[in-house]
C-alpha atoms as a PDB file:
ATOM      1  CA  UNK A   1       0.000   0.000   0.000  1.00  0.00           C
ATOM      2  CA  UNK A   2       1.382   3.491  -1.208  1.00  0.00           C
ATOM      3  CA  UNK A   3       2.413   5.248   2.036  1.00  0.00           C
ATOM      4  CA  UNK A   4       1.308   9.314   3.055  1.00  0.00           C
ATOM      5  CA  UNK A   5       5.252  10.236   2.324  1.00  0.00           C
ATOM      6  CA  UNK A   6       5.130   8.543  -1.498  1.00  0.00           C
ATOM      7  CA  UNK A   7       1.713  10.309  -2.154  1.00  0.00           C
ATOM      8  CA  UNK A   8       3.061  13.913  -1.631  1.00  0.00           C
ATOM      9  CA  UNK A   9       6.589  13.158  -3.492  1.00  0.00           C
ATOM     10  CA  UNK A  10       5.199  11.488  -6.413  1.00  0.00           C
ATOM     11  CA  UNK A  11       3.778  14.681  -7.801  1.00  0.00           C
ATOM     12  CA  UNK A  12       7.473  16.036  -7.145  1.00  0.00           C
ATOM     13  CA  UNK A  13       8.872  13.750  -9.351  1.00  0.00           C
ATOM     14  CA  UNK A  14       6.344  14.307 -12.631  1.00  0.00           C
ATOM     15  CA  UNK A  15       7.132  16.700 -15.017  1.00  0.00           C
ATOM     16  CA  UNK A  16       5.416  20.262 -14.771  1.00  0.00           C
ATOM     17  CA  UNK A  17       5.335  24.060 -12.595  1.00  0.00           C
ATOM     18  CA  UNK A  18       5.076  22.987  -8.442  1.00  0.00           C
ATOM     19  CA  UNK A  19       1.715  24.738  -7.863  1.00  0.00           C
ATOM     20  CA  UNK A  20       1.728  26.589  -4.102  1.00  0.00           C
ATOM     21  CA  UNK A  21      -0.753  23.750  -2.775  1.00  0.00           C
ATOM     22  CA  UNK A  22       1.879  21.339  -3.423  1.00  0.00           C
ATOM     23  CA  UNK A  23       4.531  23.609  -2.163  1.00  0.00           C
ATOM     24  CA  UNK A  24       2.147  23.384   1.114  1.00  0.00           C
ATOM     25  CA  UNK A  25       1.933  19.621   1.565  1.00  0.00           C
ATOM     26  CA  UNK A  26       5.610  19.180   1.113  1.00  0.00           C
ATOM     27  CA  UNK A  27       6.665  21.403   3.733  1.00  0.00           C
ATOM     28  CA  UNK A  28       4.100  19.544   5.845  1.00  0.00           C
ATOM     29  CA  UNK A  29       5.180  16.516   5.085  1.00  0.00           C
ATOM     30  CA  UNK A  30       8.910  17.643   5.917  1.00  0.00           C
ATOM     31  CA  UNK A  31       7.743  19.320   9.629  1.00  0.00           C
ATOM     32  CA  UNK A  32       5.660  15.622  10.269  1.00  0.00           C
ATOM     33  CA  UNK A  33       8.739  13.923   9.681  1.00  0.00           C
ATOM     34  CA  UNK A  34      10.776  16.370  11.625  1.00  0.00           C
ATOM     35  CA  UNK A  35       9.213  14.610  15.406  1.00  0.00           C
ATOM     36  CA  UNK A  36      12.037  12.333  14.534  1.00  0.00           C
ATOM     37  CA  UNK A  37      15.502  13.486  13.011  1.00  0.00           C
ATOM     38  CA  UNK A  38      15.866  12.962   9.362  1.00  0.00           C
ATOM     39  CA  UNK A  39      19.482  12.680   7.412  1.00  0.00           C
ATOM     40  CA  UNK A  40      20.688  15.821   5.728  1.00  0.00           C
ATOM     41  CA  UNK A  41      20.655  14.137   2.792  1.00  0.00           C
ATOM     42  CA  UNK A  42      16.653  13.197   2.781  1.00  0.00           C
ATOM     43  CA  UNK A  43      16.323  17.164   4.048  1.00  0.00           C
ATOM     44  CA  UNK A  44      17.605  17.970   0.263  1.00  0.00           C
ATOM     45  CA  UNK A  45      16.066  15.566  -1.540  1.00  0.00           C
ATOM     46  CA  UNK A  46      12.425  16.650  -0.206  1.00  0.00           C
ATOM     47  CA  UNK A  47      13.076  20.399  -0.220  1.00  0.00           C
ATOM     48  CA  UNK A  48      12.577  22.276  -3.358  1.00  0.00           C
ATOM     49  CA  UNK A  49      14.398  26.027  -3.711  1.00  0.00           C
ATOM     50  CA  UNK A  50      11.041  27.394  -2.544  1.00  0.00           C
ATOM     51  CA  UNK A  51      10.877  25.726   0.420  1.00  0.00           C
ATOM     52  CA  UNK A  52      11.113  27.961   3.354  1.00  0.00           C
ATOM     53  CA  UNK A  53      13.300  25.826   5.566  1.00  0.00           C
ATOM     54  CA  UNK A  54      16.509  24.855   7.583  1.00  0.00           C
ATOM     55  CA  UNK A  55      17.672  21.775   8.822  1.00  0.00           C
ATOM     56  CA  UNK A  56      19.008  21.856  12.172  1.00  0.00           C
ATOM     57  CA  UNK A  57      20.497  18.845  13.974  1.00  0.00           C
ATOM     58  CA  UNK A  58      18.004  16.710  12.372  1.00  0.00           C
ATOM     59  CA  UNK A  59      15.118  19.038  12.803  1.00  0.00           C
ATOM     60  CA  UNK A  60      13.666  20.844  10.087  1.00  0.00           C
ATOM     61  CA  UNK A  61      12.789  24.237  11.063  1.00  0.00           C
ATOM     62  CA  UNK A  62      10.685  26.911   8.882  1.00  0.00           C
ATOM     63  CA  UNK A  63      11.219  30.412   8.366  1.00  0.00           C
ATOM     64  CA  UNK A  64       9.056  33.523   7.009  1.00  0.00           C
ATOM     65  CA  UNK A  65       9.083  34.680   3.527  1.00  0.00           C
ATOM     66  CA  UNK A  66      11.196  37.802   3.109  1.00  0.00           C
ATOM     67  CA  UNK A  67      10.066  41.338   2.615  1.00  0.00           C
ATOM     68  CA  UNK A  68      10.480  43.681   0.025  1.00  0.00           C
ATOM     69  CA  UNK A  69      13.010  46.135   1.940  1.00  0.00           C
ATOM     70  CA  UNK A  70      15.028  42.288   2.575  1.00  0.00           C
ATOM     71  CA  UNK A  71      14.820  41.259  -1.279  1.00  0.00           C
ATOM     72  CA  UNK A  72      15.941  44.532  -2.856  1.00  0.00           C
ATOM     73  CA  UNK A  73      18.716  44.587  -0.094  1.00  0.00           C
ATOM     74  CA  UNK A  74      20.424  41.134  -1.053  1.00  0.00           C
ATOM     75  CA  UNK A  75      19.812  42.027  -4.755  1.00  0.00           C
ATOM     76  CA  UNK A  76      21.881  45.000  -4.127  1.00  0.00           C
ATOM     77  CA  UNK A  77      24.824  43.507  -2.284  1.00  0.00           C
ATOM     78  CA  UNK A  78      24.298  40.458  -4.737  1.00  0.00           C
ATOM     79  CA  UNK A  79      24.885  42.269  -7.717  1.00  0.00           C
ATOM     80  CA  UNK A  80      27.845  44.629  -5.851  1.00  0.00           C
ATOM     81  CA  UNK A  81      29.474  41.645  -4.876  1.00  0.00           C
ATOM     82  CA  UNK A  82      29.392  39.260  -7.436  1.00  0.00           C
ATOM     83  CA  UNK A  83      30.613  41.683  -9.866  1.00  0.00           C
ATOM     84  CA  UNK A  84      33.287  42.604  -7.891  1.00  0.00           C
ATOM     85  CA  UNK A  85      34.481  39.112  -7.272  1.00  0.00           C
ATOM     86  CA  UNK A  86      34.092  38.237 -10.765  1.00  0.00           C
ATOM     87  CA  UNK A  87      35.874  41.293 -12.080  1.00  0.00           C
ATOM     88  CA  UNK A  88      39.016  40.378 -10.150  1.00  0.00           C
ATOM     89  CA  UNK A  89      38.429  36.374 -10.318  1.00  0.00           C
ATOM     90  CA  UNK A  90      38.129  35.917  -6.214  1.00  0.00           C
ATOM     91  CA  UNK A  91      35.642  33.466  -6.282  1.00  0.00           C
ATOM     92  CA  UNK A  92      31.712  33.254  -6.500  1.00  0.00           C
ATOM     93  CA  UNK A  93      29.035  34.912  -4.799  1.00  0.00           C
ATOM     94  CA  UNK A  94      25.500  32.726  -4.533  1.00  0.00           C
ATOM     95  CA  UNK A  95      22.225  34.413  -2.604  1.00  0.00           C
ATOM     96  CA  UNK A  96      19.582  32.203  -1.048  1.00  0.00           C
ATOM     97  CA  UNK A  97      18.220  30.162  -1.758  1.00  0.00           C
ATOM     98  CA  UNK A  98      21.293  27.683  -1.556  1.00  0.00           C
ATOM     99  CA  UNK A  99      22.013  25.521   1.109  1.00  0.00           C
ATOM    100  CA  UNK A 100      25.328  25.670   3.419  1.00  0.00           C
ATOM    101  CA  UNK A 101      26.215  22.007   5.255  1.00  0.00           C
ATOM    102  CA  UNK A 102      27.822  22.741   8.385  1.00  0.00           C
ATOM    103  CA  UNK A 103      28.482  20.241  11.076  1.00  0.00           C
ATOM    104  CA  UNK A 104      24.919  20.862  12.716  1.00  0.00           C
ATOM    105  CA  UNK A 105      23.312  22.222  10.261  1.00  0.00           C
ATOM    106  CA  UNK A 106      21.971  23.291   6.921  1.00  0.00           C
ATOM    107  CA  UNK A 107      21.260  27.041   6.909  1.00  0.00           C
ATOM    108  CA  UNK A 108      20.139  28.852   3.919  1.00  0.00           C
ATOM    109  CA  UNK A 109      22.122  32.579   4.314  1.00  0.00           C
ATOM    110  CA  UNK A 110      21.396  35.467   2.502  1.00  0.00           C
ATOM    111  CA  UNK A 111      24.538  35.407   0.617  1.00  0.00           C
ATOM    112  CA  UNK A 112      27.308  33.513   0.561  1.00  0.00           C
ATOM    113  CA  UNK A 113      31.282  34.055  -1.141  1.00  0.00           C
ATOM    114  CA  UNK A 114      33.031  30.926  -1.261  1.00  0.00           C
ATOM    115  CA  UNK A 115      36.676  31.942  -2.610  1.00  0.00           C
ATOM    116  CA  UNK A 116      38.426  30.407  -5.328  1.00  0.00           C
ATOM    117  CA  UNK A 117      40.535  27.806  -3.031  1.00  0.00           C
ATOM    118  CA  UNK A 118      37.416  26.267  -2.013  1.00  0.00           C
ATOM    119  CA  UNK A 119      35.397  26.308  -5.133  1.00  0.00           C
ATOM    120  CA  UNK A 120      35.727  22.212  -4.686  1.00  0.00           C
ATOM    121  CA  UNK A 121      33.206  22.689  -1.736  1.00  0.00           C
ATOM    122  CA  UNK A 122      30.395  23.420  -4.190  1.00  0.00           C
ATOM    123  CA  UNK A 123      28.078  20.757  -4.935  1.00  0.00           C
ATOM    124  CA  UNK A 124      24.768  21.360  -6.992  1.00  0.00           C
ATOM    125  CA  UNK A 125      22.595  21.461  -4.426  1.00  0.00           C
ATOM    126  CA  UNK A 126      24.364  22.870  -1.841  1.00  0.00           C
ATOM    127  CA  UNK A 127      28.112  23.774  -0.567  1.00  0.00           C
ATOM    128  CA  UNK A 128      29.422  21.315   1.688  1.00  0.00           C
ATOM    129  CA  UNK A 129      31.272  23.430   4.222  1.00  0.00           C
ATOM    130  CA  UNK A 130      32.122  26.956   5.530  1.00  0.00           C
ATOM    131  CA  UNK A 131      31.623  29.911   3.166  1.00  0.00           C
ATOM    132  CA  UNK A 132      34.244  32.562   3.199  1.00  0.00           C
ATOM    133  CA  UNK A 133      31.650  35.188   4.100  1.00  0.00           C
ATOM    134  CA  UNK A 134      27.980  34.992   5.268  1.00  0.00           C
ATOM    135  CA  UNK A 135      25.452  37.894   5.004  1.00  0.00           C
ATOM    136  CA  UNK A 136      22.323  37.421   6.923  1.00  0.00           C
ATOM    137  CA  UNK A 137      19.472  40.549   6.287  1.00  0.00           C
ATOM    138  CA  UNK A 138      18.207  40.625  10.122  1.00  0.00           C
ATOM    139  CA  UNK A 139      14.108  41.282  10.766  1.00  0.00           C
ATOM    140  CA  UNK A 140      12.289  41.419  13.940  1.00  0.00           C
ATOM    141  CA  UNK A 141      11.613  37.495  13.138  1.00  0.00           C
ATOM    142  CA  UNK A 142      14.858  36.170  11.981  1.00  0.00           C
ATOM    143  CA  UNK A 143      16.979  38.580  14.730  1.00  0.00           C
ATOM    144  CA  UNK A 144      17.633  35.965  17.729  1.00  0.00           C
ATOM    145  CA  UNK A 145      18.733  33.199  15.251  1.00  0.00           C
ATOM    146  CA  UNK A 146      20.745  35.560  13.330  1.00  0.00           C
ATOM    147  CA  UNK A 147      22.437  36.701  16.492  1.00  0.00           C
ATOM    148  CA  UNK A 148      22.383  33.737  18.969  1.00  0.00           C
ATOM    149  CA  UNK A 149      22.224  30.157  17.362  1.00  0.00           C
ATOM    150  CA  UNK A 150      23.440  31.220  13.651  1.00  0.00           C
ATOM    151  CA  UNK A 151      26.435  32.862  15.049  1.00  0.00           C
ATOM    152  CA  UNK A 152      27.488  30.472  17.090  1.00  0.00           C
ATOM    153  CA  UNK A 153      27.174  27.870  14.166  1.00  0.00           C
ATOM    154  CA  UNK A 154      28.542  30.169  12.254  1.00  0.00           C
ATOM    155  CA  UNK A 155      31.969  30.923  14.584  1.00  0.00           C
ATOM    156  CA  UNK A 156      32.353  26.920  15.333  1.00  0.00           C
ATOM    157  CA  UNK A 157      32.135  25.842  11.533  1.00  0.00           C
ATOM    158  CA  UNK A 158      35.457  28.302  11.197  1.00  0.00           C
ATOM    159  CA  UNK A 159      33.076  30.835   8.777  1.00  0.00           C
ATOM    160  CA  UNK A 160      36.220  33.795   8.404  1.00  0.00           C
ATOM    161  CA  UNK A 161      33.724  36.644   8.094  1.00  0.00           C
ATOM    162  CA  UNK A 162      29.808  37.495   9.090  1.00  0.00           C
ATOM    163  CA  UNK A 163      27.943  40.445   8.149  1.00  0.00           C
ATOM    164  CA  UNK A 164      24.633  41.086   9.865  1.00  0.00           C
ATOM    165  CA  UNK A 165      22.425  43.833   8.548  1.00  0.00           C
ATOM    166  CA  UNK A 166      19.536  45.300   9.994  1.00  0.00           C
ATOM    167  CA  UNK A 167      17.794  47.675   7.270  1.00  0.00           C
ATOM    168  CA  UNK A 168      14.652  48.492   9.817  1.00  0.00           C
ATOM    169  CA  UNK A 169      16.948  50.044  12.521  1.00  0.00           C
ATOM    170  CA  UNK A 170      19.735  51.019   9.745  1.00  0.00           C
ATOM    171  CA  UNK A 171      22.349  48.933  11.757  1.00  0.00           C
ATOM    172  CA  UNK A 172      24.955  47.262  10.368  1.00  0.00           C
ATOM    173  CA  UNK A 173      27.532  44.467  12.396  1.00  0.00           C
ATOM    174  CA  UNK A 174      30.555  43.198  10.912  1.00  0.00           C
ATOM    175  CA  UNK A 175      32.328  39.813  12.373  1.00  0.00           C
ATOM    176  CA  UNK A 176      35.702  38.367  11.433  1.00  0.00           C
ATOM    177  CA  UNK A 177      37.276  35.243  13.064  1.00  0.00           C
ATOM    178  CA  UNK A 178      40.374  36.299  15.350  1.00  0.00           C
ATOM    179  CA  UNK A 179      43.350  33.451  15.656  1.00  0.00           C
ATOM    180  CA  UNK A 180      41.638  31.878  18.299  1.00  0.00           C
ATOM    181  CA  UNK A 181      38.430  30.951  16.039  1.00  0.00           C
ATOM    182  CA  UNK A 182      36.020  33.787  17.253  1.00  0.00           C
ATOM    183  CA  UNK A 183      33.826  36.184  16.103  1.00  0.00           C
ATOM    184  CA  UNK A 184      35.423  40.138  16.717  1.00  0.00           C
ATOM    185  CA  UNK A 185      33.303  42.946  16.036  1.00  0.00           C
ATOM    186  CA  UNK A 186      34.866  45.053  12.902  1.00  0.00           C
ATOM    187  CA  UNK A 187      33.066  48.425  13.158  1.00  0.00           C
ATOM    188  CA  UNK A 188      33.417  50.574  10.339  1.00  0.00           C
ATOM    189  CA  UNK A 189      35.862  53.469  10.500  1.00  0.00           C
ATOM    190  CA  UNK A 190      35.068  57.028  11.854  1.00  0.00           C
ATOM    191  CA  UNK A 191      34.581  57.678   7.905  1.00  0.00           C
ATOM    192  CA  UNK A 192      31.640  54.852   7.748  1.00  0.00           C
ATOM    193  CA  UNK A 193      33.337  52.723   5.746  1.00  0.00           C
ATOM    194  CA  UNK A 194      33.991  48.608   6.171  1.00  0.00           C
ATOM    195  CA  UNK A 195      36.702  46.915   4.806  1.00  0.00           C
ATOM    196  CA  UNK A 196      35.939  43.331   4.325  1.00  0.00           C
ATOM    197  CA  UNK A 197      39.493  40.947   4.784  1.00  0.00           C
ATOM    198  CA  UNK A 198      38.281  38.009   2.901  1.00  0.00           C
ATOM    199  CA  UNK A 199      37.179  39.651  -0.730  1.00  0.00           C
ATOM    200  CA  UNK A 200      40.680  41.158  -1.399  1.00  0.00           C
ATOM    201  CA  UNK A 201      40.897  44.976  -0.923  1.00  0.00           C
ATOM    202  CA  UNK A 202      37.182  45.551  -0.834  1.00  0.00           C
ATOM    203  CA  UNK A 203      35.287  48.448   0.600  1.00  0.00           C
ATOM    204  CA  UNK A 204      31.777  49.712   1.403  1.00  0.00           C
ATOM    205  CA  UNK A 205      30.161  52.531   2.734  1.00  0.00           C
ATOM    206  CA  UNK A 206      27.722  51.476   5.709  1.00  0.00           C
ATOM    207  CA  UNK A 207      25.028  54.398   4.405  1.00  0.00           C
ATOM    208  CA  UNK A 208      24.763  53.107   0.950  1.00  0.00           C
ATOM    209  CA  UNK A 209      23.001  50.135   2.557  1.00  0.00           C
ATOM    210  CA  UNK A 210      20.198  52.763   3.538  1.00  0.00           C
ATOM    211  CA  UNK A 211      19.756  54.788   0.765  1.00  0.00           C
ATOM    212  CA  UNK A 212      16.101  54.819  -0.848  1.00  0.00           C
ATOM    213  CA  UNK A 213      16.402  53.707  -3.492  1.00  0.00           C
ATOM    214  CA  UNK A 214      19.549  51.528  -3.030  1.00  0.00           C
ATOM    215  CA  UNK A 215      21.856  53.472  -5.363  1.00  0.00           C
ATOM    216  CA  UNK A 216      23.207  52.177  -8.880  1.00  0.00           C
ATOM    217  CA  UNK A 217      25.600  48.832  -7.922  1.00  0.00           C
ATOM    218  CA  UNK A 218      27.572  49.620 -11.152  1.00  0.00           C
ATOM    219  CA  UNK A 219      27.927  53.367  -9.931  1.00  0.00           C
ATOM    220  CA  UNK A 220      29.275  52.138  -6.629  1.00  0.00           C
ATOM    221  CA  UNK A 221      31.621  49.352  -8.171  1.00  0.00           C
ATOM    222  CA  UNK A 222      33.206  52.266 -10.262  1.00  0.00           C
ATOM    223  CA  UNK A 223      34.424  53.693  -7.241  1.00  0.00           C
ATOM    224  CA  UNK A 224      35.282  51.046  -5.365  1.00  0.00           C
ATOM    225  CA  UNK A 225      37.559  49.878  -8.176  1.00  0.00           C
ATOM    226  CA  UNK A 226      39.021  53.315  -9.075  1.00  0.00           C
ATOM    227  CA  UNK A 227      40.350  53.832  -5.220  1.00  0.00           C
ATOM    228  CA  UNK A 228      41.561  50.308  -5.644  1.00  0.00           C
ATOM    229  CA  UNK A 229      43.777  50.667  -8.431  1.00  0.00           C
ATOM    230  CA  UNK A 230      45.115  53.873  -6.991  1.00  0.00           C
ATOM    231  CA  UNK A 231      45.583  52.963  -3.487  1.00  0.00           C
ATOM    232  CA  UNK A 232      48.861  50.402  -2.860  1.00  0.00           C
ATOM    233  CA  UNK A 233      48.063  47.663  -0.915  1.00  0.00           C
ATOM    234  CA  UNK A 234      50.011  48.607   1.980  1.00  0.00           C
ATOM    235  CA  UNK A 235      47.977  52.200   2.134  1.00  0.00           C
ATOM    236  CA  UNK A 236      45.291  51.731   4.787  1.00  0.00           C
ATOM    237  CA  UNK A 237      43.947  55.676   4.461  1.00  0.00           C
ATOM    238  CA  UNK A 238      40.321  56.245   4.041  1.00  0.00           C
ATOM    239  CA  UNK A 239      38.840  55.060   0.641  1.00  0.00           C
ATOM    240  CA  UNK A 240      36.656  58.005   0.772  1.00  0.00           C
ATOM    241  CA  UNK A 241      39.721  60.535   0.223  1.00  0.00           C
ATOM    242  CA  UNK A 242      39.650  62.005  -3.519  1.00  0.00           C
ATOM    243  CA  UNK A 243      36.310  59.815  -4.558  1.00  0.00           C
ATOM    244  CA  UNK A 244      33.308  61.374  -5.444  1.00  0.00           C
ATOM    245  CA  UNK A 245      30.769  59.512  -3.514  1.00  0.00           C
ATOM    246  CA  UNK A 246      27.138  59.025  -3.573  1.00  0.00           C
ATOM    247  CA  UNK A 247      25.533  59.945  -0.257  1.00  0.00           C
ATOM    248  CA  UNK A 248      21.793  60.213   0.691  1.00  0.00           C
ATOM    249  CA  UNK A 249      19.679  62.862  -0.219  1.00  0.00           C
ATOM    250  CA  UNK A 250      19.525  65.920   1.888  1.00  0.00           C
ATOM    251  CA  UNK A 251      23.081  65.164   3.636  1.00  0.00           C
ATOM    252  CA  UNK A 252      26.033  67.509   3.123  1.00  0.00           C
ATOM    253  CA  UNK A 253      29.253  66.048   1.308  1.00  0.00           C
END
């Protein structure tokens, strides 16, 4: 006799579009099957890229859908990023969803950069491992996992560098593991600028994050990349010196 579990995946496995009923009964199927812990590995093959999920020590835990302000924030540092990275060949850049295996878990960040040396951690479904950088867009909802469990998850997998950014309160927090494997608060300069150590010689100006509208990512990469190329890699002066650069409306240069 078919059982409840092959009922709900054998739509899954037909050809055609996933219609949001059956997006329904598959994540109910995975949170019935989460009273007992379930392999990674059955996790992936029962989620779909619109399922709004973790897995957690066995547990499968859901999550809100994102808002607007949260989408057009990671499309903005997903477009900055990646073209950055891929200008000066650092690596790869990959926003939710997309699955990161870590020894406890498998979140689903914002963004990811996994650097060239570990390209080899990239499967097709998910990267198996630490990336080089996590962003996580905090709300009201997703705040104490972003700052409690997450980050501890995050610091014990060996995760190099963690941005958390909080668009409702306009607060940005930047991590990056010390030598003894923890998280140390990076706060910008007294200029308002970040410099990240894992994408090589980038920079970023904490108030472009709360511009509306987000400005032009090409605008920004142009002078990211121009104080690059004249600043020697040994000059740690303020990227902001001799740059014309964009600033919200209403506030003096």
């Amino acid at each position: 006799m078919e059982s409840h579990e092959e009922r709900v995946l054998a739509p899954l496995r037909a050809p055609g579009v996933l219609t949001e009923e059956l997006r329904r009964r598959l994540l109910e199927l995975l949170l019935e099957t989460s009273s007992r812990p379930i392999p990674y590995e059955e996790f992936l093959a029962r989620a779909d890229e619109d399922t709004l999920a973790e897995w957690v020590q066995g547990e499968v835990r859901p999550y809100s859908p994102a808002s607007r302000t949260h989408q057009e924030l990671v499309g903005f540092l997903t477009a900055l990023l990646s073209a950055y990275v891929e200008l000066h060949r650092l690596g790869v850049v990959l926003p939710a969803p997309f699955q990161m295996k870590l020894p406890r878990s498998g979140r689903e960040p914002d963004l990811l950069f996994i650097a060239q040396e570990h390209l080899h951690r990239l499967h097709p479904t998910h990267l198996e491992g630490p990336a080089d950088l996590v962003i996580e867009i905090v709300s009201p909802e997703s705040a104490p996992r972003d700052r409690g469990e997450k980050f501890y998850e995050y610091q014990e997998a060996g995760i190099p560098e963690y941005w958390l950014i909080d668009p409702q309160s306009q607060w940005a927090e930047f991590y990056q593991r010390d030598e003894r494997g923890r998280f140390q608060h990076v706060p910008p300069d007294p200029q308002g600028i970040y410099r990240s150590r894992v994408i090589s010689r980038f920079w970023m100006r904490v108030d472009w994050l709360w511009q509306d509208p987000l400005p032009p990512a090409d605008a920004i990469l142009l002078q990211i990349d121009r104080r690059r190329s004249l600043r020697a890699p040994s000059d740690r002066t303020s990227p902001g010196a001799g740059v014309a650069l964009i600033r919200p409306p209403g506030t003096d240069a």
